[in-house]
N, C-alpha and C. Protein backbone atom coordinates (compact mmCIF):
# COMPACT_ATOMS: atom_id res chain seq x y z
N UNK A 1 -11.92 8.87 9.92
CA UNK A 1 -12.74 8.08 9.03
C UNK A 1 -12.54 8.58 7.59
N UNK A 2 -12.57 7.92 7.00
CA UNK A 2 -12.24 8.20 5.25
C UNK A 2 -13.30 7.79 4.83
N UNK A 3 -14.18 8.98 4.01
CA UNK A 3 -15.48 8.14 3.17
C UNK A 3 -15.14 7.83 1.69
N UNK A 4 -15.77 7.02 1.31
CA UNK A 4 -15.42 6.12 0.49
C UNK A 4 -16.50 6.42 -1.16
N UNK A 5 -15.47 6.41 -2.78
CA UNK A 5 -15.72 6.55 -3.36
C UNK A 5 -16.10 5.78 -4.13
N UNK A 6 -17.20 5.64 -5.06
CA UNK A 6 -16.85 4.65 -6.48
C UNK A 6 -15.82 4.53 -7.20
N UNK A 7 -15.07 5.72 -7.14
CA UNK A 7 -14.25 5.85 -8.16
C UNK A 7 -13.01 5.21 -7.39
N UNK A 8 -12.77 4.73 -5.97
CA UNK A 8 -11.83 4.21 -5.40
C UNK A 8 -12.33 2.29 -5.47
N UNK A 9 -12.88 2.33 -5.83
CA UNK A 9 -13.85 0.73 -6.81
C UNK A 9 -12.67 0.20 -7.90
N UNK A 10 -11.52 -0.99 -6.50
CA UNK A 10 -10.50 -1.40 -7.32
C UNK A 10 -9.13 -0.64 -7.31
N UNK A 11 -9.26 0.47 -6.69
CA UNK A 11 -7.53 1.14 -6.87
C UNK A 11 -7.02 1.34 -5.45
N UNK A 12 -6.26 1.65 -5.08
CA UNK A 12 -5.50 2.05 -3.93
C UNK A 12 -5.54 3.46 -3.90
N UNK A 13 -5.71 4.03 -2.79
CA UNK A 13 -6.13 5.22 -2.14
C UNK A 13 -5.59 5.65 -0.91
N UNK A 14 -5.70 6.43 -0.36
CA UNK A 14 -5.65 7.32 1.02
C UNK A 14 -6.56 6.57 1.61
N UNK A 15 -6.06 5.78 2.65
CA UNK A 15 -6.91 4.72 3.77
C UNK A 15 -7.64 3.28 3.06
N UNK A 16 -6.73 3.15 2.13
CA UNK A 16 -6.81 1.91 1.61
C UNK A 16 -6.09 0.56 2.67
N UNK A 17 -6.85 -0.45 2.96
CA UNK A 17 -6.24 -1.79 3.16
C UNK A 17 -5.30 -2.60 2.06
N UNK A 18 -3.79 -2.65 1.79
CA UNK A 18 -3.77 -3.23 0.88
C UNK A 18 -2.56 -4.72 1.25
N UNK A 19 -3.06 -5.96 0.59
CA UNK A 19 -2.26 -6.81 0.80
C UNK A 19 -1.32 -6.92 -0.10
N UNK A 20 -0.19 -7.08 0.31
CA UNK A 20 0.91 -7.32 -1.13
C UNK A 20 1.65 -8.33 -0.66
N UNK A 21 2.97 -9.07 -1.39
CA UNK A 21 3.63 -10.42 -1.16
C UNK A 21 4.50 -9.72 -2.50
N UNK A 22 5.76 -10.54 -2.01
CA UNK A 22 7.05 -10.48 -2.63
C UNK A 22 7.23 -11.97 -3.18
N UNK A 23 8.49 -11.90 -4.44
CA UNK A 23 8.73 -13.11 -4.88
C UNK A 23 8.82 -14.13 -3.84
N UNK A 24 9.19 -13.80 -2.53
CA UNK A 24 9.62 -14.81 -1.48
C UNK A 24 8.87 -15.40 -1.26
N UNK A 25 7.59 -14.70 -1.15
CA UNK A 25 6.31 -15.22 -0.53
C UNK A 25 5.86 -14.56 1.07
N UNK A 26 6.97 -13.31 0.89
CA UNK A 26 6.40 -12.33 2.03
C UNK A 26 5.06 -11.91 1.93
N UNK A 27 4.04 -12.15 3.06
CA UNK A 27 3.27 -10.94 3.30
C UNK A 27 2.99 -10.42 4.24
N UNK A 28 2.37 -8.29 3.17
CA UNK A 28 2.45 -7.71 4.39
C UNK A 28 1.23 -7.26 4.06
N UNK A 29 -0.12 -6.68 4.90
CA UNK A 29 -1.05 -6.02 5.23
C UNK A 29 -0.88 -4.42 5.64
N UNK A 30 -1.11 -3.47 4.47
CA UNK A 30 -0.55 -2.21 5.36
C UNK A 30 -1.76 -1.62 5.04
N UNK A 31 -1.82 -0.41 5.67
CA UNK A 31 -2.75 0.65 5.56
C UNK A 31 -2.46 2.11 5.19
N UNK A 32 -2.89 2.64 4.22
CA UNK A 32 -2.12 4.18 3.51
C UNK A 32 -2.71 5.04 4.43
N UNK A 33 -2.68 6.02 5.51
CA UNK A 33 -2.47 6.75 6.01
C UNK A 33 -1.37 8.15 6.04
N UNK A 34 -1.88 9.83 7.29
CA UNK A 34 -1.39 10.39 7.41
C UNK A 34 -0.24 10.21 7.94
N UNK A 35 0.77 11.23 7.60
CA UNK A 35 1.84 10.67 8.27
C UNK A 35 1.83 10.38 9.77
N UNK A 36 0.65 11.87 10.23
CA UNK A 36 0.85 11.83 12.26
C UNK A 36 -0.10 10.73 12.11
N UNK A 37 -0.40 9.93 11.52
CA UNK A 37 -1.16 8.23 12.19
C UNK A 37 -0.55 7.17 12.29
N UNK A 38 0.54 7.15 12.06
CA UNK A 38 1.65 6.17 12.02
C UNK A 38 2.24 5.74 12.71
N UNK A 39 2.43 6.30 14.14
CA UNK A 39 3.54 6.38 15.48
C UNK A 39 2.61 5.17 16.15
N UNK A 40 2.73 3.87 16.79
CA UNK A 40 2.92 2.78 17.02
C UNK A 40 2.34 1.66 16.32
N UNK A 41 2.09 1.96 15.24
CA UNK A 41 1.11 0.82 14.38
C UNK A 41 2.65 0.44 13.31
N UNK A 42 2.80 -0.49 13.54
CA UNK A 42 3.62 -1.48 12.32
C UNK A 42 2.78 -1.63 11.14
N UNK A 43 1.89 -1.70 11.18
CA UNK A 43 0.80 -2.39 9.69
C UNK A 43 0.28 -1.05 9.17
N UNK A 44 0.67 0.79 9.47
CA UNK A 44 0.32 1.76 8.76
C UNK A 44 1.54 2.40 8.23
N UNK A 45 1.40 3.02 6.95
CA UNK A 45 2.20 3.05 6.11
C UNK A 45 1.92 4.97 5.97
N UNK A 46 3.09 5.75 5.78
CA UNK A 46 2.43 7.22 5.25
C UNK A 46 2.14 7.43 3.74
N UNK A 47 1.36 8.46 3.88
CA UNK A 47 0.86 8.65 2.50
C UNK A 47 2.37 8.79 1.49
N UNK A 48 3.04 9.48 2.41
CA UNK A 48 4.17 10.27 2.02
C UNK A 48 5.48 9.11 2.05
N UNK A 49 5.24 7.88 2.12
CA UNK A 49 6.53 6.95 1.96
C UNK A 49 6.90 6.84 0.46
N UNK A 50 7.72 6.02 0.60
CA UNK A 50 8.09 5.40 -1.25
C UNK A 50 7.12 4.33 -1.39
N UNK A 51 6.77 3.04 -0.36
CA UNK A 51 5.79 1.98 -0.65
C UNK A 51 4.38 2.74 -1.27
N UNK A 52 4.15 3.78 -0.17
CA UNK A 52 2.55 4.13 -0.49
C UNK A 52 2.41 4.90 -1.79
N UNK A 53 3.85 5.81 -2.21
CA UNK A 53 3.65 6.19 -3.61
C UNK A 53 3.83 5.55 -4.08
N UNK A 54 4.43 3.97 -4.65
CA UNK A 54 4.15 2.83 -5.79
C UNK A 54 2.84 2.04 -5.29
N UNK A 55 2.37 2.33 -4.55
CA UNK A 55 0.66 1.72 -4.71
C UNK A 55 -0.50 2.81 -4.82
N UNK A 56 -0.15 4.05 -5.01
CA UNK A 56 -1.64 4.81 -5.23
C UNK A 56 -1.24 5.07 -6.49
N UNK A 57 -3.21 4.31 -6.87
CA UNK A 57 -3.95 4.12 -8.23
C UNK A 57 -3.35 2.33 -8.94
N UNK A 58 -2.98 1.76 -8.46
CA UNK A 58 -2.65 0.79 -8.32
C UNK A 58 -3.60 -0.46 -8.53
N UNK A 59 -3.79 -1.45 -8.74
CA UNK A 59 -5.03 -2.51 -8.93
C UNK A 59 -4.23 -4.20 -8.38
N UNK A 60 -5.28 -4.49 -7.86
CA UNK A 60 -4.70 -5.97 -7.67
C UNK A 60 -4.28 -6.56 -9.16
N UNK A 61 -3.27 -7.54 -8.68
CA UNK A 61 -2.48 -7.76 -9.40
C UNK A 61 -1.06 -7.04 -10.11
N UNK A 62 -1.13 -5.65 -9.63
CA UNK A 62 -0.22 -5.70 -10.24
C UNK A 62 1.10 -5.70 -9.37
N UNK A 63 1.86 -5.12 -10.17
CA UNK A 63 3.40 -5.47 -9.82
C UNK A 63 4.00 -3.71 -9.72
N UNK A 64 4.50 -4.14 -8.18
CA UNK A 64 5.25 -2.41 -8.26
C UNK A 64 6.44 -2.86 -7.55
N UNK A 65 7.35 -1.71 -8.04
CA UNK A 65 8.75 -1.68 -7.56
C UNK A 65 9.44 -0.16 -6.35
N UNK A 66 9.46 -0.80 -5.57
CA UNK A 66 9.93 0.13 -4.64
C UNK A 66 11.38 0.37 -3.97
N UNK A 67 11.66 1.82 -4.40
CA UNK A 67 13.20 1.99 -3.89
C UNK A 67 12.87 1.76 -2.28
N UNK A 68 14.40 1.31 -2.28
CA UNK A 68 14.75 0.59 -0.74
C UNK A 68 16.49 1.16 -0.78
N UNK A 69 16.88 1.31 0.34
CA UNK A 69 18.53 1.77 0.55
C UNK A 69 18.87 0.43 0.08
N UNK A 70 19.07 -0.58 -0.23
CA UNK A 70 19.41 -1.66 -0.96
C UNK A 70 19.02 -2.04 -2.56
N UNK A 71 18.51 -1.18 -3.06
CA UNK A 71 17.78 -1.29 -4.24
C UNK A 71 16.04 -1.65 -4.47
N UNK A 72 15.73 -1.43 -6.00
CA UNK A 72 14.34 -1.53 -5.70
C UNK A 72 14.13 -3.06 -5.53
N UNK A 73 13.19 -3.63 -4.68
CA UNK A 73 12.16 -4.72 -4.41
C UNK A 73 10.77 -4.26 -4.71
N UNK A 74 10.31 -5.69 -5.66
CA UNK A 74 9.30 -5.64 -6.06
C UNK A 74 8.22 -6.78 -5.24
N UNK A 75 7.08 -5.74 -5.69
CA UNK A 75 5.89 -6.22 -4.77
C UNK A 75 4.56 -6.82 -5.70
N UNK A 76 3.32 -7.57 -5.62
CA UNK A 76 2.55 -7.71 -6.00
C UNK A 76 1.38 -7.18 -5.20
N UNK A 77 0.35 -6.89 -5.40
CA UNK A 77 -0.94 -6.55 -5.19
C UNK A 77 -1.95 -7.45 -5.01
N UNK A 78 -2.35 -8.19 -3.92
CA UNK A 78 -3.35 -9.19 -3.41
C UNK A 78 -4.42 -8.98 -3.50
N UNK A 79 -4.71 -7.79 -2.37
CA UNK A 79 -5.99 -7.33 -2.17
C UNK A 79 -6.33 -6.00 -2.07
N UNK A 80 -7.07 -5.37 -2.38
CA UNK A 80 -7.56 -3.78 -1.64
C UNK A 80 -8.76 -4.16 -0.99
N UNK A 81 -8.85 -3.23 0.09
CA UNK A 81 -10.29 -3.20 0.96
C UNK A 81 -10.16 -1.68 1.87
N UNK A 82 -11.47 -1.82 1.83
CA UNK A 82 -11.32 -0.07 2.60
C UNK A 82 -12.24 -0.20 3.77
């Protein structure tokens, strides 16, 4: 369980819900988590990836770019929820 701050009021965090979508019109629903919480969930992400470091402190709307072995792809920011 992750308790929850004011100061996480709007940003992306450690056990944040966050929705994002690509120019394509991909979306994905992930969740920022430890790394050992990750092993069969598709929709949790580690704290310790490249996605989850271009979304912590982050705000809907914006726009982040994430290295990928193909180059960076960029993402938008939908929603946060915790």
């Amino acid at each position: 369980m992750v308790n929850y701050s004011p100061q996480q009021e709007g940003k992306v965090f450690f056990g944040a819900w966050v929705e994002i979508e690509n120019d394509a019109g991909d979306i994905k629903t992930l969740r920022i988590v430890g790394p050992d919480e990750i092993f069969g969930r598709n929709d949790y992400i580690s704290i310790d990836s490249p996605m989850a470091r271009a979304l912590l402190k982050q705000t809907v709307d914006s726009e982040i770019s994430v290295p990928t072995p193909t180059g960076p792809k960029t993402w938008t920011i939908n929603h946060i929820t915790y």
